[in-house]
Protein backbone atom coordinates (compact mmCIF):
# COMPACT_ATOMS: atom_id res chain seq x y z
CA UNK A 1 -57.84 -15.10 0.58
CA UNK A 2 -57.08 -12.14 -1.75
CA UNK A 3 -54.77 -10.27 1.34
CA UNK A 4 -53.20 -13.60 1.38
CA UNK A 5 -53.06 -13.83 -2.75
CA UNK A 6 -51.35 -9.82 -2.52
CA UNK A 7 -49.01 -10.41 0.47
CA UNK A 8 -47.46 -13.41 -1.36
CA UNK A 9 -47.17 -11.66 -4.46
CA UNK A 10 -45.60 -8.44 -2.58
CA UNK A 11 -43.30 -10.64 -0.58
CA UNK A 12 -42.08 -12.45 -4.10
CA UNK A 13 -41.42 -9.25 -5.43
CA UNK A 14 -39.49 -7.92 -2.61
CA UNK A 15 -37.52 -11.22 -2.89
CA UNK A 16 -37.26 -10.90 -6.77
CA UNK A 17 -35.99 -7.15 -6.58
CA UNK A 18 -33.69 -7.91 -4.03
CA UNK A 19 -31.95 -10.70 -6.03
CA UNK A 20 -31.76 -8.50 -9.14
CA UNK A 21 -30.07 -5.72 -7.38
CA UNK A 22 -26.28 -5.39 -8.29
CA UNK A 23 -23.72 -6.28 -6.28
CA UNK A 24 -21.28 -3.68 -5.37
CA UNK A 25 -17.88 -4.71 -6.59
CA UNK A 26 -15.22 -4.07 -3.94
CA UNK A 27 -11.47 -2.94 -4.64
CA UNK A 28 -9.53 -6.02 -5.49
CA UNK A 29 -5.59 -6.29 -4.54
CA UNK A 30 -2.97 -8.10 -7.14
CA UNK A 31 0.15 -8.59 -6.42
CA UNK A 32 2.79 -7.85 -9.21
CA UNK A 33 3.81 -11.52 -10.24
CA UNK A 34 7.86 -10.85 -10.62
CA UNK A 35 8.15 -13.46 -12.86
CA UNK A 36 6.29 -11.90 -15.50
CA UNK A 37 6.60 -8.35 -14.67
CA UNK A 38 9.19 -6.99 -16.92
CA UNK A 39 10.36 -2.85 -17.17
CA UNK A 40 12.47 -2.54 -20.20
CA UNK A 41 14.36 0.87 -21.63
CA UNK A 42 15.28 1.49 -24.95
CA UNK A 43 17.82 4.54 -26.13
CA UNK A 44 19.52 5.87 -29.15
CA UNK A 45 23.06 4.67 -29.29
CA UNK A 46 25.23 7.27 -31.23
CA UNK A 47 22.59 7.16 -33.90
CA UNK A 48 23.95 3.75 -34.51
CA UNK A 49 20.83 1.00 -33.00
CA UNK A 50 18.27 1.57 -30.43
CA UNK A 51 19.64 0.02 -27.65
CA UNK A 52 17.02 -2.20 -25.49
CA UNK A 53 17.87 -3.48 -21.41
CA UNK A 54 15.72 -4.38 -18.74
CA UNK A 55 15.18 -4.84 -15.24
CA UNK A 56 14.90 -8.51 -13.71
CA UNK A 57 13.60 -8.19 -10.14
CA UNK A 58 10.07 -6.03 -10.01
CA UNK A 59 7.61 -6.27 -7.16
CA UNK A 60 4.34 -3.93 -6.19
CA UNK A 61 0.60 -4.12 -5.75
CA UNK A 62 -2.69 -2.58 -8.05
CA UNK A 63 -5.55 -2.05 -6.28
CA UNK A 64 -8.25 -2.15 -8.85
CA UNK A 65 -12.09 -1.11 -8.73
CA UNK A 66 -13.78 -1.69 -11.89
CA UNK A 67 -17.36 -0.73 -10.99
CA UNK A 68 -16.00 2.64 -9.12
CA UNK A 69 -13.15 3.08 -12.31
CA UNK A 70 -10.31 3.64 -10.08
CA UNK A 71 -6.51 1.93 -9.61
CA UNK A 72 -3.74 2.47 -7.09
CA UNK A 73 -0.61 1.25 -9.08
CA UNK A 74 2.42 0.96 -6.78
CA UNK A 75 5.42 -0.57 -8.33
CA UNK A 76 9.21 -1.05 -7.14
CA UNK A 77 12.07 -1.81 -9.62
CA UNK A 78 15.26 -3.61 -8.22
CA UNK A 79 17.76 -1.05 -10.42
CA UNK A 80 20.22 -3.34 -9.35
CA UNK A 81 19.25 -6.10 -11.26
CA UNK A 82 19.78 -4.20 -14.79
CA UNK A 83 20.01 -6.14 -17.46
CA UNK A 84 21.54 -5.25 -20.71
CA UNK A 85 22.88 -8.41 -21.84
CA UNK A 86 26.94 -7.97 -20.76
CA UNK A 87 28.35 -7.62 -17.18
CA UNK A 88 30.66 -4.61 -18.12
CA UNK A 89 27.41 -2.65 -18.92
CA UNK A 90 25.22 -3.89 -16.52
CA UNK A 91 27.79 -2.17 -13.94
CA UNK A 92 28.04 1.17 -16.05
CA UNK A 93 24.43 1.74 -15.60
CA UNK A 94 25.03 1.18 -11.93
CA UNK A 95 27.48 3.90 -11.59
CA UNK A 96 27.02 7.12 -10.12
CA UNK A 97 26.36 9.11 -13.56
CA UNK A 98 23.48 6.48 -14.22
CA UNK A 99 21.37 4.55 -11.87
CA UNK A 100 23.37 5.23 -8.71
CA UNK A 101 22.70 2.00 -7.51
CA UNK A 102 24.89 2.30 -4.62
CA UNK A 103 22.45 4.76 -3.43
CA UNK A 104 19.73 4.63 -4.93
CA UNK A 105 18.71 1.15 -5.34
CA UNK A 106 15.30 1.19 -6.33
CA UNK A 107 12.97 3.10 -8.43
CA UNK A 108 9.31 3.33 -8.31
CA UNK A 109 6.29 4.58 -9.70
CA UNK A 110 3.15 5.74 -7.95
CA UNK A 111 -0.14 6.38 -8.76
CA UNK A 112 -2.12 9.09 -8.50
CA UNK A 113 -5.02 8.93 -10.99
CA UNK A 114 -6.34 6.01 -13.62
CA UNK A 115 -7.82 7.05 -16.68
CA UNK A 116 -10.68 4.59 -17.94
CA UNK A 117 -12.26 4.68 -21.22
CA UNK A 118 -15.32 2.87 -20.46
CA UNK A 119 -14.76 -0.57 -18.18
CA UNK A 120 -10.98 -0.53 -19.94
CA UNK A 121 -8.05 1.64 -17.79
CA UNK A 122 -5.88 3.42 -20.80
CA UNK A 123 -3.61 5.24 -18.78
CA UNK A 124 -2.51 5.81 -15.42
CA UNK A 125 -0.69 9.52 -14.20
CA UNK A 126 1.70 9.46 -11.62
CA UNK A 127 5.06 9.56 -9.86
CA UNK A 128 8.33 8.14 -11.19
CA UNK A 129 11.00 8.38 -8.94
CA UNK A 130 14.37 7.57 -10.51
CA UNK A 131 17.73 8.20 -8.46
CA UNK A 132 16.10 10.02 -5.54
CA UNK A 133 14.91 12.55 -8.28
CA UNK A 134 10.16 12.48 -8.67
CA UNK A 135 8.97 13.85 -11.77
CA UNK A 136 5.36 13.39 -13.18
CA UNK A 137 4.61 10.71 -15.89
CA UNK A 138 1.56 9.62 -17.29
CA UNK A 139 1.96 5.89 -18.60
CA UNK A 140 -0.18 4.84 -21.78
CA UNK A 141 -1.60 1.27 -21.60
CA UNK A 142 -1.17 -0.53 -24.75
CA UNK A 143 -3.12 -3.56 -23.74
CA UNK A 144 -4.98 -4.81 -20.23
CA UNK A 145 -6.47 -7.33 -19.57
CA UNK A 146 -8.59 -9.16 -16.13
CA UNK A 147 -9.54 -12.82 -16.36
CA UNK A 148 -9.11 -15.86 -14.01
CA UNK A 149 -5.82 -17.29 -14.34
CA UNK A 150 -5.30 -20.56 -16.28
CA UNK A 151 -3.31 -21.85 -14.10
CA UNK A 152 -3.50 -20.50 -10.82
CA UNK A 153 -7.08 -20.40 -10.79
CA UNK A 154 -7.50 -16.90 -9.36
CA UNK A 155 -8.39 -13.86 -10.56
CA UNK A 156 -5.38 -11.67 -12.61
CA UNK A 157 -4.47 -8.27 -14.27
CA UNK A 158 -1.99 -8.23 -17.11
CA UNK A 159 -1.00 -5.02 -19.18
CA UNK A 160 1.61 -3.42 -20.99
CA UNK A 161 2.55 -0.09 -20.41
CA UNK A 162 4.78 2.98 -22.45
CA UNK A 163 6.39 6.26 -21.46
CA UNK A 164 8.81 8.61 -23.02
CA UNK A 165 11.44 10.28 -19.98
CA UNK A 166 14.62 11.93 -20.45
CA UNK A 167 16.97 10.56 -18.34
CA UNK A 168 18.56 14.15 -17.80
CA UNK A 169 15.50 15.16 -15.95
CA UNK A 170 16.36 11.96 -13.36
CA UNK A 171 20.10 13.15 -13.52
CA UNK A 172 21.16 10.78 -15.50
CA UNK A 173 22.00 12.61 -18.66
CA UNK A 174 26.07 11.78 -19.18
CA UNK A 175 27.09 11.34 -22.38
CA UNK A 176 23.79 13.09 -23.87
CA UNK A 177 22.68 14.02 -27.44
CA UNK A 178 25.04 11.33 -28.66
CA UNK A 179 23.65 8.73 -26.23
CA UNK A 180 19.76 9.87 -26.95
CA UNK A 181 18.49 11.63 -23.82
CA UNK A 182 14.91 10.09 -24.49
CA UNK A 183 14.35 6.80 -23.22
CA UNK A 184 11.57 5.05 -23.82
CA UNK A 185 10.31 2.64 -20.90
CA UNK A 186 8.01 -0.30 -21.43
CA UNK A 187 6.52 -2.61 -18.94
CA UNK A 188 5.00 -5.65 -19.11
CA UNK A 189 3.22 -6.68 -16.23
CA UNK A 190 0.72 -9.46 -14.41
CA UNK A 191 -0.34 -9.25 -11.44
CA UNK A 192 -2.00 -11.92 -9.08
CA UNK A 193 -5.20 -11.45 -6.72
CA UNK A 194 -4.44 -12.09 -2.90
């Protein structure tokens, strides 16, 4: 009877180890929801206003792991769909000393390394490709955020996201110091679970 007693007991402790053991959290794919994904750039104007435009049309993935602290961040921003609040503009940026958009159509980012301060990402290096031209940016997150989504009832990412370029480094700089050569890009983004 007392085998019996200790083989029940060890079999209920196997059983009660094996339940507490953590699950290992596998890399989980969003999808950048374009309807709330958002890049905006903001420049000096002749030292007159801070000028502020956006881009309309933004799709990409992030591949988060939150146990193993890692992200892949892949973005793509439609440059054709700039939007700075009047036509005439919106087809200046387009031109050749700009965006280019007749040739270069899109811009993207790509990560190559997530920075985590504890469970939180904070910022996330990588490659910014503007015009054909890749230079290295690191973009600081001002705010994420994971939860199940309200509405869709899946899981989500949202954050918001800053970095300082000069557009002269992308070969955009016409018209620089008096048009500031530092522009500030901001992006607010959610992103979807598939």
């Amino acid at each position: 009877m007392n085998a019996f007693r200790k083989l029940t007991a060890s079999l209920a402790l196997a059983a009660a180890a094996t339940i507490a053991l953590p699950v290992a959290a596998a890399p989980q794919t969003f999808v950048i929801d374009d309807t709330h994904t958002f890049p905006s750039f903001s420049y000096n104007h002749f030292g007159l206003s801070t000028q502020l435009s956006r881009f309309n049309n933004t799709s990409g993935t992030i591949v988060l792991d939150r146990e193993a602290k890692t992200a892949e961040v892949d973005i793509v921003i439609d440059t054709t769909s700039v939007n700075t609040g009047y036509d005439t503009f919106n087809e200046h940026i387009q031109g050749e000393d700009f965006l280019d958009t007749a040739n270069h159509p899109t811009a993207t980012f790509k990560s190559s390394r997530t920075v985590f301060d504890g469970d939180t990402p904070v910022a996330v290096e990588g490659e910014l490709t503007i015009k054909g031209i890749t230079q290295p940016v690191t973009l600081e997150l001002t705010h994420f955020n994971a939860m199940p989504h309200p509405m869709l009832q899946k899981d989500a990412i949202g954050a918001n996201a800053r970095v300082v370029i000069k557009r002269s480094d992308f070969g955009a700089g016409k018209f620089a110091p008096h048009v500031g050569d530092e522009v500030t890009i901001e992006i607010a983004v959610e992103a979807i679970a598939q």
